[in-house]
N, C-alpha and C. Protein backbone atom coordinates (compact mmCIF):
# COMPACT_ATOMS: atom_id res chain seq x y z
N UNK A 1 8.78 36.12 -120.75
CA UNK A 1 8.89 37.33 -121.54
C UNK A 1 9.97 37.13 -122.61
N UNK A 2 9.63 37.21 -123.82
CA UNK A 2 10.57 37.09 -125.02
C UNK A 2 11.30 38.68 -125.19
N UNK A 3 12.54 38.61 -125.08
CA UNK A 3 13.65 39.77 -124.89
C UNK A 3 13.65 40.33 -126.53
N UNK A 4 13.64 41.25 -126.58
CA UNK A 4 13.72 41.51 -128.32
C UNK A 4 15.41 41.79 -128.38
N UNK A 5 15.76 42.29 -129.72
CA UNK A 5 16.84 42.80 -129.93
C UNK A 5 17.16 44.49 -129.39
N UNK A 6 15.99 44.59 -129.31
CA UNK A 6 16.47 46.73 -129.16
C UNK A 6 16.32 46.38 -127.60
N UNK A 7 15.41 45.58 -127.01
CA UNK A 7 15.18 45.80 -125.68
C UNK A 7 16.59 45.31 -124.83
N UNK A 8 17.15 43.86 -125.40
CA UNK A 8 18.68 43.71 -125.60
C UNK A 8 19.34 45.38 -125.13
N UNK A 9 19.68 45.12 -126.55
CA UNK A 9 20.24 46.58 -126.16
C UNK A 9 20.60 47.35 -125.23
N UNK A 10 19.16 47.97 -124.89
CA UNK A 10 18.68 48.84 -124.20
C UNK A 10 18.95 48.58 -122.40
N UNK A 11 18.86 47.24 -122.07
CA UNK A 11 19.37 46.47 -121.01
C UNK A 11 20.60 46.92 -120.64
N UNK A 12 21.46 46.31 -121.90
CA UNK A 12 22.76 46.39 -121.80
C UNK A 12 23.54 47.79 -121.89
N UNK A 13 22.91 48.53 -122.20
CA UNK A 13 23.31 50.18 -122.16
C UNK A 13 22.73 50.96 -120.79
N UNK A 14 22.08 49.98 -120.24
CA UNK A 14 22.14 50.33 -118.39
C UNK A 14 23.04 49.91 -117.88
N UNK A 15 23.33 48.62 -118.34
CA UNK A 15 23.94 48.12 -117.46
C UNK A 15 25.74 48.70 -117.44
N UNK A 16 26.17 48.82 -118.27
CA UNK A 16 27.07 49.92 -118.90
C UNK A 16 27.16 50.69 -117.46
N UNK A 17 26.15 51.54 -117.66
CA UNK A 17 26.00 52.86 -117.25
C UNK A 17 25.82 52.28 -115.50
N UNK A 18 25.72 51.55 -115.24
CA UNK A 18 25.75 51.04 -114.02
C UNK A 18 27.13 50.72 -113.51
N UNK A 19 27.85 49.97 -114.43
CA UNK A 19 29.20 49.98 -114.05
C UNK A 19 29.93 50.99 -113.64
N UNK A 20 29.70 52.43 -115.26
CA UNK A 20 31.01 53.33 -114.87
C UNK A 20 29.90 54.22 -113.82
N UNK A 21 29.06 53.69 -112.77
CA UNK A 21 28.22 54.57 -111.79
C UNK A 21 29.08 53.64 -110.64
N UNK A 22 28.79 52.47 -110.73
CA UNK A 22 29.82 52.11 -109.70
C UNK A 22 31.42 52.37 -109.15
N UNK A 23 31.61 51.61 -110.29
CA UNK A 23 33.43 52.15 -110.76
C UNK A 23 33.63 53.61 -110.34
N UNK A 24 32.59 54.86 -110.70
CA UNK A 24 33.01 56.33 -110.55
C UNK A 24 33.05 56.18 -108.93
N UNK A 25 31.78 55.59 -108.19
CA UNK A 25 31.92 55.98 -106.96
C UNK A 25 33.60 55.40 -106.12
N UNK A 26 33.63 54.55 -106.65
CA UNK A 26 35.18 53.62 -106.02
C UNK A 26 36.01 55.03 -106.45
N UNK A 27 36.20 55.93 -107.10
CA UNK A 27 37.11 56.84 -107.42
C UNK A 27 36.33 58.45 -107.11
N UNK A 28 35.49 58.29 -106.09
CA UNK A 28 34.73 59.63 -106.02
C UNK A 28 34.45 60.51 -107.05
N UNK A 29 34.16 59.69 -108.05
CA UNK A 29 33.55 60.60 -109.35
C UNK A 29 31.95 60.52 -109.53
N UNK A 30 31.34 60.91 -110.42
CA UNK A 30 30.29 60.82 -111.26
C UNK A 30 30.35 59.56 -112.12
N UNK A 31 29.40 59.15 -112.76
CA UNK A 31 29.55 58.38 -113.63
C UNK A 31 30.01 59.10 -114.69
N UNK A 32 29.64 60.58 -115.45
CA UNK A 32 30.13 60.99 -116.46
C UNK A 32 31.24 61.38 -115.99
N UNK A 33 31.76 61.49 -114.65
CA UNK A 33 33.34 62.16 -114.54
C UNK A 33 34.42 61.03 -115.13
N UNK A 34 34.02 59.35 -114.96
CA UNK A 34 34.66 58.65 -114.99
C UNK A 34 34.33 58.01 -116.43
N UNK A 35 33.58 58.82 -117.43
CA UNK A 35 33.52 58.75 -118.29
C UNK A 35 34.65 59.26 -119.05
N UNK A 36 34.58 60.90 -118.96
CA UNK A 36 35.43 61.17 -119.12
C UNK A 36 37.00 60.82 -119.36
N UNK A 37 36.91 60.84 -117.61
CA UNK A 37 38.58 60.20 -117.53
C UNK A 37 39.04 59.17 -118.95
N UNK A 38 37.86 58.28 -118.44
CA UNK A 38 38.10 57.28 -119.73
C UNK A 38 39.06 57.46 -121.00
N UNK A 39 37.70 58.87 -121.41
CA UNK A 39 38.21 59.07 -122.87
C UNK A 39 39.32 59.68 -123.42
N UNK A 40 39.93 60.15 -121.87
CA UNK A 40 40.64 61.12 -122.40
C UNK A 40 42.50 59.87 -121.61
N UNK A 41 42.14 58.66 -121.55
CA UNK A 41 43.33 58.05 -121.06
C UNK A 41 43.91 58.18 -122.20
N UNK A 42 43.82 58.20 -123.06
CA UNK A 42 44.19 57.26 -124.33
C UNK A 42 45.21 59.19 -125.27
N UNK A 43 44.91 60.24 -124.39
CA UNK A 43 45.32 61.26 -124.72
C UNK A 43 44.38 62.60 -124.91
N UNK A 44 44.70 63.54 -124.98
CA UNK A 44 44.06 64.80 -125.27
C UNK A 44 42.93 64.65 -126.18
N UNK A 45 41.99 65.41 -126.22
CA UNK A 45 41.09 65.23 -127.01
C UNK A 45 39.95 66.12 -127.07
N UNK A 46 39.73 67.07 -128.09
CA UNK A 46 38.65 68.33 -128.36
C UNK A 46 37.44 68.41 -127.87
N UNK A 47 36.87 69.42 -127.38
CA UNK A 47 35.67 69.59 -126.56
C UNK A 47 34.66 69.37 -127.96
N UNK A 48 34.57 69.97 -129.24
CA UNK A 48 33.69 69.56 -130.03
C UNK A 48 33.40 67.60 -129.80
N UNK A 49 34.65 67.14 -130.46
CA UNK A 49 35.10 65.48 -130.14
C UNK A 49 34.37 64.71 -128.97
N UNK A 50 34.06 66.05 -127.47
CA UNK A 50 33.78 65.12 -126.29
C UNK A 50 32.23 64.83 -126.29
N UNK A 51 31.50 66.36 -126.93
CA UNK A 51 30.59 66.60 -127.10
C UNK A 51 29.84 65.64 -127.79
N UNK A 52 30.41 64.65 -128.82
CA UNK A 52 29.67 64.16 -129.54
C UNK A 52 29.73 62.55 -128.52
N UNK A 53 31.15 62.38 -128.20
CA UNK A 53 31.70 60.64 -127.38
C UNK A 53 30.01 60.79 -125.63
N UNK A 54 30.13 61.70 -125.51
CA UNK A 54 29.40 61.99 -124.00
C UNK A 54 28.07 62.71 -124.61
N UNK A 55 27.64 62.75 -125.50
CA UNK A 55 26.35 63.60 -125.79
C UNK A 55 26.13 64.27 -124.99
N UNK A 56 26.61 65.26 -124.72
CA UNK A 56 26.01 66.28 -123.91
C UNK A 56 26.10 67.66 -124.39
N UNK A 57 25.61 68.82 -124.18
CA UNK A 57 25.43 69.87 -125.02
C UNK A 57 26.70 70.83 -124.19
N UNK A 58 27.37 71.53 -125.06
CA UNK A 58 28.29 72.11 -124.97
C UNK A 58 28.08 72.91 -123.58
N UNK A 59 27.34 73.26 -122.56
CA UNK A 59 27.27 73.93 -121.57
C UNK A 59 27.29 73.05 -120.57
N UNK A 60 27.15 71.86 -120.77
CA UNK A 60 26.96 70.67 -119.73
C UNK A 60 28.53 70.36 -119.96
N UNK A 61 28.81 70.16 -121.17
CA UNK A 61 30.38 69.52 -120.64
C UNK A 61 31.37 70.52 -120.67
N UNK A 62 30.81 71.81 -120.74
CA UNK A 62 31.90 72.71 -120.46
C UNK A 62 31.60 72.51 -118.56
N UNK A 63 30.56 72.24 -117.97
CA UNK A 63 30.54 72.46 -116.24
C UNK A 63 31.09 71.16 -115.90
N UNK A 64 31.17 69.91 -116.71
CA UNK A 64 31.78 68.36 -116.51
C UNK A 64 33.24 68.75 -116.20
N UNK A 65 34.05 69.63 -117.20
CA UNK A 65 34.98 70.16 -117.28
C UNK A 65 35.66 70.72 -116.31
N UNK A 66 34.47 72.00 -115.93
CA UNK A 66 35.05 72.26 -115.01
C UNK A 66 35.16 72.10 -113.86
N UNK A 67 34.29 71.16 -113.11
CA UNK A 67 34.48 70.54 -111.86
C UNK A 67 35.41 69.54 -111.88
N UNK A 68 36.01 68.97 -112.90
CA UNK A 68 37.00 68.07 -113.08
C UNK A 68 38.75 69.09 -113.24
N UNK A 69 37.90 69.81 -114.07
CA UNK A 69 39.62 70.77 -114.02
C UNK A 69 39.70 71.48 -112.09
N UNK A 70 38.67 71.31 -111.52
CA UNK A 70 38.87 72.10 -110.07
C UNK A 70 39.28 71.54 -109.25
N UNK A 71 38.67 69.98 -109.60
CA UNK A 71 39.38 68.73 -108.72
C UNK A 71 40.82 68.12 -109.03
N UNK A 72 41.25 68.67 -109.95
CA UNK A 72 42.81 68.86 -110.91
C UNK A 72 43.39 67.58 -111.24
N UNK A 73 41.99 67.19 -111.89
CA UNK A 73 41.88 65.75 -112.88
C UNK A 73 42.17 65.96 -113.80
N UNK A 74 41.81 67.28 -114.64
CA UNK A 74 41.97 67.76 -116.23
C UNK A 74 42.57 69.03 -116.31
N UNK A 75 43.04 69.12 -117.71
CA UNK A 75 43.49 70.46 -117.80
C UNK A 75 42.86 70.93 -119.23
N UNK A 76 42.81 72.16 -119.84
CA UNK A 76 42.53 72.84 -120.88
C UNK A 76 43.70 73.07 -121.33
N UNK A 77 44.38 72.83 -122.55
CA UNK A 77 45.30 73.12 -123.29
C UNK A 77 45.05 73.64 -125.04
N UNK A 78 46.11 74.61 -125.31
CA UNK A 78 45.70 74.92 -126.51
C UNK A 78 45.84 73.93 -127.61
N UNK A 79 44.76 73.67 -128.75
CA UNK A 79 45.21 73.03 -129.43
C UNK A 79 45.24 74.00 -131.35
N UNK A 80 47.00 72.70 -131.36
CA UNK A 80 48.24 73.70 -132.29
C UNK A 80 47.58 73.55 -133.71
N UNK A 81 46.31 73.06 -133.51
CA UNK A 81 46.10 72.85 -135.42
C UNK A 81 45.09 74.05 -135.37
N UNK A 82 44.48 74.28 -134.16
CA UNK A 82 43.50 75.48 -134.35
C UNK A 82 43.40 76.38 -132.80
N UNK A 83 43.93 77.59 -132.84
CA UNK A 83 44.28 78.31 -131.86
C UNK A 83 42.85 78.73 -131.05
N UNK A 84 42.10 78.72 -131.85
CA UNK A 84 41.01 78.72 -130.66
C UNK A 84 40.31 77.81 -129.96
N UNK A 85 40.81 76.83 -130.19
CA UNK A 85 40.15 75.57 -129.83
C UNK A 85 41.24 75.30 -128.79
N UNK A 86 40.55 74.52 -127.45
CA UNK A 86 41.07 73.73 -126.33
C UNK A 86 41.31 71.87 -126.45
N UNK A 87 42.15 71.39 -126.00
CA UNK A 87 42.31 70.37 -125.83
C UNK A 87 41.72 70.37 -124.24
N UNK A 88 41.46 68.80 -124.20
CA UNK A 88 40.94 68.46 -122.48
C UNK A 88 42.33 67.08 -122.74
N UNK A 89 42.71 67.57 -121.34
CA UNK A 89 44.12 66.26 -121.28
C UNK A 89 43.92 65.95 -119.82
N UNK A 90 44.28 64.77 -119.43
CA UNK A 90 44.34 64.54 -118.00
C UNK A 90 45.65 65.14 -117.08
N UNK A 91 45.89 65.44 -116.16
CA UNK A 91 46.91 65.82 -115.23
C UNK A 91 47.59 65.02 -114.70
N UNK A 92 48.49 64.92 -114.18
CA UNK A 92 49.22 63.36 -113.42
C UNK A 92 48.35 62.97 -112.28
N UNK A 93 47.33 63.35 -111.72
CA UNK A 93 46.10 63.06 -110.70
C UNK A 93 45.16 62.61 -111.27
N UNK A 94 44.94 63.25 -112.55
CA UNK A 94 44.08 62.68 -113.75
C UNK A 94 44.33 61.30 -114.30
N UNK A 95 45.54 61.12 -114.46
CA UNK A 95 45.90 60.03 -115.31
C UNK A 95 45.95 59.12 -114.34
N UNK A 96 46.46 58.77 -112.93
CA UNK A 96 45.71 58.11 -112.32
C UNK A 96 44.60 57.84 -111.71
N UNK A 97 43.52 58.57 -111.62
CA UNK A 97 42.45 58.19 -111.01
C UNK A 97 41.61 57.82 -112.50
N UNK A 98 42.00 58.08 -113.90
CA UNK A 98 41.35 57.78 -114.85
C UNK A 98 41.79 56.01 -115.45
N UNK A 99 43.41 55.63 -114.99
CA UNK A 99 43.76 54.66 -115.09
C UNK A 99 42.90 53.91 -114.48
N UNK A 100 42.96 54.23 -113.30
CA UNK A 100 41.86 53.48 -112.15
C UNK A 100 40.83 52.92 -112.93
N UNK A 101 39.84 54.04 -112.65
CA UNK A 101 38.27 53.67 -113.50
C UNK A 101 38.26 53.07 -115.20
N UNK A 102 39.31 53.44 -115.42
CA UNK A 102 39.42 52.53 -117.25
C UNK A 102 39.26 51.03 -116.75
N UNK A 103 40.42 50.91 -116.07
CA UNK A 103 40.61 49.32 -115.53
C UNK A 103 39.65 48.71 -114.93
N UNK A 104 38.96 49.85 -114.12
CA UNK A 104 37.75 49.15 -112.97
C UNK A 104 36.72 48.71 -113.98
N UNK A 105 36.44 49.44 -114.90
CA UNK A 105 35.35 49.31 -115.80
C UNK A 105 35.59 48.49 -116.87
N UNK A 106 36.87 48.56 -117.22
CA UNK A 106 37.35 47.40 -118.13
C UNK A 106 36.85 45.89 -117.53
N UNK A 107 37.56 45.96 -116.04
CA UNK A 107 37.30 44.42 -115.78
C UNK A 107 36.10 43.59 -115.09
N UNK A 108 35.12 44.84 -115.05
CA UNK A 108 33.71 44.54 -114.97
C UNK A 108 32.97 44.02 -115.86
N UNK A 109 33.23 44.58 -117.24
CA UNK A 109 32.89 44.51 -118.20
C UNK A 109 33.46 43.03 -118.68
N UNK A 110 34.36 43.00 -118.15
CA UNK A 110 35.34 41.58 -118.65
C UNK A 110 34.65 40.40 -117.69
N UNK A 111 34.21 40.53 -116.32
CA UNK A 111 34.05 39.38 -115.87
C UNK A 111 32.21 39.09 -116.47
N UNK A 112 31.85 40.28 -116.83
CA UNK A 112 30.63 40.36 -117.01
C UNK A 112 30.33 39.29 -118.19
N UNK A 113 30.65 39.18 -119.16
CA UNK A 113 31.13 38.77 -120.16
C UNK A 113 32.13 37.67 -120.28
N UNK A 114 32.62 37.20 -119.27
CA UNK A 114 34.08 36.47 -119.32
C UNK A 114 33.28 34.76 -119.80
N UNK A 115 32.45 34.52 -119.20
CA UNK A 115 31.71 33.52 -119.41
C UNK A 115 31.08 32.58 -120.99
N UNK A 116 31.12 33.95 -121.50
CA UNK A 116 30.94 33.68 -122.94
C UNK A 116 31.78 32.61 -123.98
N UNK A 117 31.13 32.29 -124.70
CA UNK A 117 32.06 31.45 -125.35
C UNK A 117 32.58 32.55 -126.44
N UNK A 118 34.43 32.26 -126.96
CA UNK A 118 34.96 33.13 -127.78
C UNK A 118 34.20 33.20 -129.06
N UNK A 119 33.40 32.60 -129.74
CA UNK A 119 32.86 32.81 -130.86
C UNK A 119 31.67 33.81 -130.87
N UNK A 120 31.10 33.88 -129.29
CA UNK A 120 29.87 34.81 -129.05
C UNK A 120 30.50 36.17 -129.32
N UNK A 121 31.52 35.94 -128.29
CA UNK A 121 32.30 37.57 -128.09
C UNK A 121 32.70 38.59 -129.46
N UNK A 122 33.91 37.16 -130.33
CA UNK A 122 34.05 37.90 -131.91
C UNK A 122 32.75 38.32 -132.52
N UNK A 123 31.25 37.53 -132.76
CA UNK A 123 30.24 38.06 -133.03
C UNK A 123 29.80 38.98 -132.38
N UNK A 124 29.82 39.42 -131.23
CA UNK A 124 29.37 40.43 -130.21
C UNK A 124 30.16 41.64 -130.90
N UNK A 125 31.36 41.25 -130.63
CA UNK A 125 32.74 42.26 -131.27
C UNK A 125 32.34 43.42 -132.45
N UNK A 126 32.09 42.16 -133.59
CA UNK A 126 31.63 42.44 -135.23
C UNK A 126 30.33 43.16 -135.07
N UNK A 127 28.99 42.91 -134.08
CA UNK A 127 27.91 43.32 -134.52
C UNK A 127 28.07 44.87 -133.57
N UNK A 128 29.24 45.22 -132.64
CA UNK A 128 29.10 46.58 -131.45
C UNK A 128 29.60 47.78 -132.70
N UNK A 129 30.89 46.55 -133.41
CA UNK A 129 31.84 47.90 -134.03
C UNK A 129 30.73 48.24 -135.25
N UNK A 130 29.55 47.46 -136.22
CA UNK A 130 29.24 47.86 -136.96
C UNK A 130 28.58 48.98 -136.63
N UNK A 131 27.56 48.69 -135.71
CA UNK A 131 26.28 49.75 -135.36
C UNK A 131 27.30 51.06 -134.89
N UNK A 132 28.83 50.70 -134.19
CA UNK A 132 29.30 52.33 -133.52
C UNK A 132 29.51 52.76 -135.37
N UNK A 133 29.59 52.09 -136.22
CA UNK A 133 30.21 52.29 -137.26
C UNK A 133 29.41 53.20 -137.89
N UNK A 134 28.84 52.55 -138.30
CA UNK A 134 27.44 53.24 -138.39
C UNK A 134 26.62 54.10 -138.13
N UNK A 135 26.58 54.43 -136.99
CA UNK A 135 26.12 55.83 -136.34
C UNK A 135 27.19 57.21 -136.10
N UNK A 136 28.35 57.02 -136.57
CA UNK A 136 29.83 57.67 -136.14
C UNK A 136 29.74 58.16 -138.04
N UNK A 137 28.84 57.01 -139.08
CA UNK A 137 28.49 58.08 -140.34
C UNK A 137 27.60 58.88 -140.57
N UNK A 138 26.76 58.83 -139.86
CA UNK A 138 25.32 59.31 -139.36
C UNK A 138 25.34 60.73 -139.12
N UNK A 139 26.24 60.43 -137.64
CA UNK A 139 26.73 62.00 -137.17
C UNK A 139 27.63 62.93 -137.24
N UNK A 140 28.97 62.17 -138.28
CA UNK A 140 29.57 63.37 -138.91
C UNK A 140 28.93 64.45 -139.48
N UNK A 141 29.84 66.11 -139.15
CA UNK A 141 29.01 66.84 -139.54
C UNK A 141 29.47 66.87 -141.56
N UNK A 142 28.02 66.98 -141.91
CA UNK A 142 28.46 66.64 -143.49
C UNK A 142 28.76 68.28 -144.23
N UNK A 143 29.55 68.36 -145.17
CA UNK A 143 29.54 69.82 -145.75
C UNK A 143 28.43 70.16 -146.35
N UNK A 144 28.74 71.58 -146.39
CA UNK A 144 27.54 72.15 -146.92
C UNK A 144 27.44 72.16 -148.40
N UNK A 145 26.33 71.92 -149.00
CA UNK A 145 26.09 71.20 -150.53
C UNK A 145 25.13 72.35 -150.61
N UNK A 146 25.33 73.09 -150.18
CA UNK A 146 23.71 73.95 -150.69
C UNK A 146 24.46 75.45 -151.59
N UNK A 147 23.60 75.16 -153.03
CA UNK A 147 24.58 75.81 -154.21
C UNK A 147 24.77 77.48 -153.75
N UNK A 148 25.98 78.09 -154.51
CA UNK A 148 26.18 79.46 -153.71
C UNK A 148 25.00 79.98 -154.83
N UNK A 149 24.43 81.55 -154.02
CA UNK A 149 23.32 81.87 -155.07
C UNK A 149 23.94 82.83 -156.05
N UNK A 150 23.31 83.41 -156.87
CA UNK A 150 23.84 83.48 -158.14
C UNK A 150 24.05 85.33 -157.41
N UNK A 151 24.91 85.79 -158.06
CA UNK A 151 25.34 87.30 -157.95
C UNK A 151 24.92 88.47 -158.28
């Protein structure tokens, strides 16, 4: 069977998803719980923001949320540039069990891959960041261009 490029892909975005399914269970999460955690090691970060990193529709990761804020992994905080808007931050229970699964999944990913020769990887590197590049212009939301009507 000749492997295409999308089917590539498509492999490898299970297999992904297999890891942080494993990795979550080593930390009694979900795979999207330990998604989460993930995203939010690196610091606080807007429910619009999560919505787009986790595709999921704003009612799904508001319930991601909150079974994670119940298990007192996360917290809701205000955020100071716009008062109605929440930050999602991890908790000191958060920040370690999210350390955890970053690392677990980091070094899965690393042995998965470790084999490679360094010139595959920098090409691997160059061709992941274009396409995130790429699709991250795609889905910004663009302003509205549509002329005001006349008075």
């Amino acid at each position: 069977m000749v492997t295409t490029f999308t089917t590539a892909l498509v492999r490898l975005g299970h297999l992904v998803q297999q890891v942080f399914g494993d990795v979550g269970r080593e930390q009694d999460l979900t795979p999207q719980q330990a998604q989460l955690l993930c995203l939010l090691v690196d610091g606080p970060v807007g429910m619009t923001e999560l919505t787009r990193a986790l595709h999921l529709e704003k009612s799904s990761l508001t319930g991601l949320v909150d079974r994670a804020e119940r298990r007192g992994l996360v917290a809701r905080t205000r955020d100071a540039r716009d008062r109605r808007a929440c930050l999602i931050e991890l908790t000191p229970e958060g920040e370690r069990v999210g350390a955890l699964a970053h690392d677990g999944v980091a070094a899965r990913l690393e042995a998965l891959t470790g084999e490679l020769p360094e010139v595959h990887r920098e090409l691997l590197t160059s061709a992941i960041d274009g396409i995130l590049t790429g699709y991250a212009g795609r889905t910004r939301p663009q302003p509205d261009r549509t002329p005001a009507s006349p008075a």
